[in-house]
C-alpha atoms as a PDB file:
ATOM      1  CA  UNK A   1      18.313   1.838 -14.542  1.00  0.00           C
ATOM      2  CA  UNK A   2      21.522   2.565 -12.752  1.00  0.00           C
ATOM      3  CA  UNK A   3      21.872   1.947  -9.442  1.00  0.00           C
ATOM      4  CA  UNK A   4      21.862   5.726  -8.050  1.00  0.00           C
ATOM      5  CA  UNK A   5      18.619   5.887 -10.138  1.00  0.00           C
ATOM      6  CA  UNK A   6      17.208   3.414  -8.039  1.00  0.00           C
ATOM      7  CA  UNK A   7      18.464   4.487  -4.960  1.00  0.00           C
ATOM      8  CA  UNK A   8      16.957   7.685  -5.569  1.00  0.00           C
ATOM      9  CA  UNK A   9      13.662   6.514  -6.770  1.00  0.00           C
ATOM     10  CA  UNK A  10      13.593   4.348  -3.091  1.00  0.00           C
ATOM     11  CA  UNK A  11      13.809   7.199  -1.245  1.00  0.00           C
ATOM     12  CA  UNK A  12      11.025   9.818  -3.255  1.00  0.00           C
ATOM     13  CA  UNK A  13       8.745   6.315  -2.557  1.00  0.00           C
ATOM     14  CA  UNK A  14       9.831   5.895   1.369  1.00  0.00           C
ATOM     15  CA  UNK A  15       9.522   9.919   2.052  1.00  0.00           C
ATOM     16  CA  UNK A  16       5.760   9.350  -0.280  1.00  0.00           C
ATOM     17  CA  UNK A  17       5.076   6.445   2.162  1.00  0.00           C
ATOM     18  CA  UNK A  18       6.011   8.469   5.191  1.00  0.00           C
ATOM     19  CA  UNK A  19       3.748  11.552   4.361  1.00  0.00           C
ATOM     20  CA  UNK A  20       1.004   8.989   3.336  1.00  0.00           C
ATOM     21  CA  UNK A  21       0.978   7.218   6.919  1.00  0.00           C
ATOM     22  CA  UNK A  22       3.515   8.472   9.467  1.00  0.00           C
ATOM     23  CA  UNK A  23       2.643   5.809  11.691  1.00  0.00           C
ATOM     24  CA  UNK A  24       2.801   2.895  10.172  1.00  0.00           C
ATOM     25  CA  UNK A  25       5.424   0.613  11.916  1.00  0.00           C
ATOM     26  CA  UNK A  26       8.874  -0.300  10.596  1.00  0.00           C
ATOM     27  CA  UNK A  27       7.491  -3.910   9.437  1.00  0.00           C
ATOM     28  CA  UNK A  28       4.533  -2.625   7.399  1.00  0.00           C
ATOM     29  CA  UNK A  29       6.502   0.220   6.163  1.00  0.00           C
ATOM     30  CA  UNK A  30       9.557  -2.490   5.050  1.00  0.00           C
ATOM     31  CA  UNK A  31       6.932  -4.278   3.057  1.00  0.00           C
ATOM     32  CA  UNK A  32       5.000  -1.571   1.425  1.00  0.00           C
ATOM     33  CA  UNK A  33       8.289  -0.143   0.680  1.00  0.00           C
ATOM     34  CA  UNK A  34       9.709  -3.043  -1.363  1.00  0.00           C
ATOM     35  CA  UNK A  35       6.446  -3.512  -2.637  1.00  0.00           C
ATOM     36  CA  UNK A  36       6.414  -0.055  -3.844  1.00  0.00           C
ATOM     37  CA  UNK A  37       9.819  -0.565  -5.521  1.00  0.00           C
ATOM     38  CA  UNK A  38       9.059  -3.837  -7.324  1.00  0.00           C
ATOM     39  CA  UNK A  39       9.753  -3.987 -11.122  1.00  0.00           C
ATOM     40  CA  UNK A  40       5.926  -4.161 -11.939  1.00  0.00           C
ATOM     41  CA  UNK A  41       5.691  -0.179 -10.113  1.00  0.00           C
ATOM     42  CA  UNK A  42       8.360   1.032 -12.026  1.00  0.00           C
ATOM     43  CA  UNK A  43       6.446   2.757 -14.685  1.00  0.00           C
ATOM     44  CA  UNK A  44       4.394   5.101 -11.654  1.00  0.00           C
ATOM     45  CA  UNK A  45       5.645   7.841 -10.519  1.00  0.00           C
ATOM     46  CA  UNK A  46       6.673   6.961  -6.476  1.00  0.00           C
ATOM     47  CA  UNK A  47       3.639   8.933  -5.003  1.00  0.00           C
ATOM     48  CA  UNK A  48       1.548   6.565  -6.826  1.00  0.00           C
ATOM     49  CA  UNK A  49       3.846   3.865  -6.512  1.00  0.00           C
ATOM     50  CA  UNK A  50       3.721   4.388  -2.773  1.00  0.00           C
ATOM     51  CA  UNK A  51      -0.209   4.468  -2.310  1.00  0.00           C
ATOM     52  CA  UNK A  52      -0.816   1.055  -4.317  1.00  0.00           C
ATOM     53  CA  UNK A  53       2.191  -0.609  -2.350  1.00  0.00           C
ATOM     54  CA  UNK A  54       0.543   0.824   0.895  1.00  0.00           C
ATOM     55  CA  UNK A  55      -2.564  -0.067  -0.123  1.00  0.00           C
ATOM     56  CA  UNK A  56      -1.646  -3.372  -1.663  1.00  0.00           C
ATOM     57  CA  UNK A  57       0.096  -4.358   2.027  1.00  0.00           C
ATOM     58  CA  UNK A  58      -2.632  -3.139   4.323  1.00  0.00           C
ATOM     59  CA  UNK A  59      -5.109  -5.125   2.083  1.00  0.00           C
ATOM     60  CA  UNK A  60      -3.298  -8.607   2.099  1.00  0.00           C
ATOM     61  CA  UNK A  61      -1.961  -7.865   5.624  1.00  0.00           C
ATOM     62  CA  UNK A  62      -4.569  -6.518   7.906  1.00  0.00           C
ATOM     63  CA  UNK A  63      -7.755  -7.323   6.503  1.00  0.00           C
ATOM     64  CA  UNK A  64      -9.688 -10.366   5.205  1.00  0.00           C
ATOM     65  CA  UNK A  65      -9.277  -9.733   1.679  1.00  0.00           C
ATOM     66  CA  UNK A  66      -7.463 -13.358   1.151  1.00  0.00           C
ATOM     67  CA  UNK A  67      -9.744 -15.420   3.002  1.00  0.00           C
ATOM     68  CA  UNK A  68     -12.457 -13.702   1.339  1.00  0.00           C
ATOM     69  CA  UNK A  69     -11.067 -15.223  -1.968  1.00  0.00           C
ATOM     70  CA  UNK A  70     -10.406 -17.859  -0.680  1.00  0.00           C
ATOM     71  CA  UNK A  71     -14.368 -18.132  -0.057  1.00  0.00           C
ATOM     72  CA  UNK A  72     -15.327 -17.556  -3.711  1.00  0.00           C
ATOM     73  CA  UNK A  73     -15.826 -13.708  -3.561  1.00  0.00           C
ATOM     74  CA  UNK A  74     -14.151 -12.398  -6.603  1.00  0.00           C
ATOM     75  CA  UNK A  75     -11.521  -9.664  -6.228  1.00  0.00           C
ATOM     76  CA  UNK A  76     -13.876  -6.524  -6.686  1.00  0.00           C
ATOM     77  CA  UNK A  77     -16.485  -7.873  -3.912  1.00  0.00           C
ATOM     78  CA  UNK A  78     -14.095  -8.740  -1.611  1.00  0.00           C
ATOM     79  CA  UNK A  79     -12.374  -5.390  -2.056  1.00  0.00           C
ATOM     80  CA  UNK A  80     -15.438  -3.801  -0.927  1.00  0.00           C
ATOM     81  CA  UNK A  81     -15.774  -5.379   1.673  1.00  0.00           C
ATOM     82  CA  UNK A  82     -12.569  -4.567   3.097  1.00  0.00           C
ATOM     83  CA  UNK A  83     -12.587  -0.920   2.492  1.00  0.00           C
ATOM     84  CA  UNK A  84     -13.613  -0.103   5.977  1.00  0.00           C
ATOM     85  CA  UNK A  85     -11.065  -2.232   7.576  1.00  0.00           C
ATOM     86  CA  UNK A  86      -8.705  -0.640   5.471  1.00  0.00           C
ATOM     87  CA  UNK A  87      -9.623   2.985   6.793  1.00  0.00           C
ATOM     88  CA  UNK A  88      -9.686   2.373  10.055  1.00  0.00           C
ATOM     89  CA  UNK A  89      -5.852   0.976  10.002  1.00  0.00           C
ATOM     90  CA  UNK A  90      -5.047   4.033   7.565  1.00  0.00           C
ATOM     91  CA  UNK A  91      -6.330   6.485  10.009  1.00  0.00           C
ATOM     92  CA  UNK A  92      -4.625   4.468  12.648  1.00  0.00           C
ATOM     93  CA  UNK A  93      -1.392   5.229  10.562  1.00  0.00           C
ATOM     94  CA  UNK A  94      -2.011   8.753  10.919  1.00  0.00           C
ATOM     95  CA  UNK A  95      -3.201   9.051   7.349  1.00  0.00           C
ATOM     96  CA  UNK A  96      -5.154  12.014   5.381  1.00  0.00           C
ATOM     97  CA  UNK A  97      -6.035  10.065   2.576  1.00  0.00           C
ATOM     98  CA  UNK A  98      -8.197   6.769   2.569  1.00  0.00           C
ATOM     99  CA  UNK A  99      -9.766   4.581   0.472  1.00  0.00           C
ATOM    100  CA  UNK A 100     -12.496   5.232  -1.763  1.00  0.00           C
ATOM    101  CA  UNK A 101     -15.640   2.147  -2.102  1.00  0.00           C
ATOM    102  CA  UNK A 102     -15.575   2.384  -5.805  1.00  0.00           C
END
């Protein structure tokens, strides 16, 4: 991928993450952002890209997902519980769009 290719695919994914939660501050947006441009995302298109980076961030970063691992709850169980946490600092953000239970 050249370089303008990438340059361009980092800024479809920051104007995705901007629609998806205008308030997020700088730090969390940073980090969602160069989550969302890592070489695993590369294959999504950037609005997708963008939600699991968001989503990915606000999960490790504002919620008790890790300690819940770190507890023994496997990754599904201690998604769920999380979910709510998750919405509240989504709609917080300013976002439309939150996350399902399933």
């Amino acid at each position: 991928m050249t370089l303008a290719a990438r340059t361009r695919r980092h800024k479809e994914i920051a104007k995705h993450l901007r629609v998806l939660a205008p308030m997020m501050p700088m730090a969390d947006f940073n980090s969602a952002l160069t989550g969302a441009v890592a070489g695993h995302l590369r294959h999504l298109p950037p609005s997708i890209a963008a939600w699991q980076a968001l989503t990915s961030h606000l999960r490790h970063a504002h919620t008790e997902y890790d300690a819940l691992l770190e507890e023994g709850y496997d990754r599904d169980s201690a998604r769920f519980f999380v979910v709510e946490a998750m919405n509240a600092q989504l709609a917080a953000w300013g976002a439309s769009r939150s996350v399902s239970e399933e």
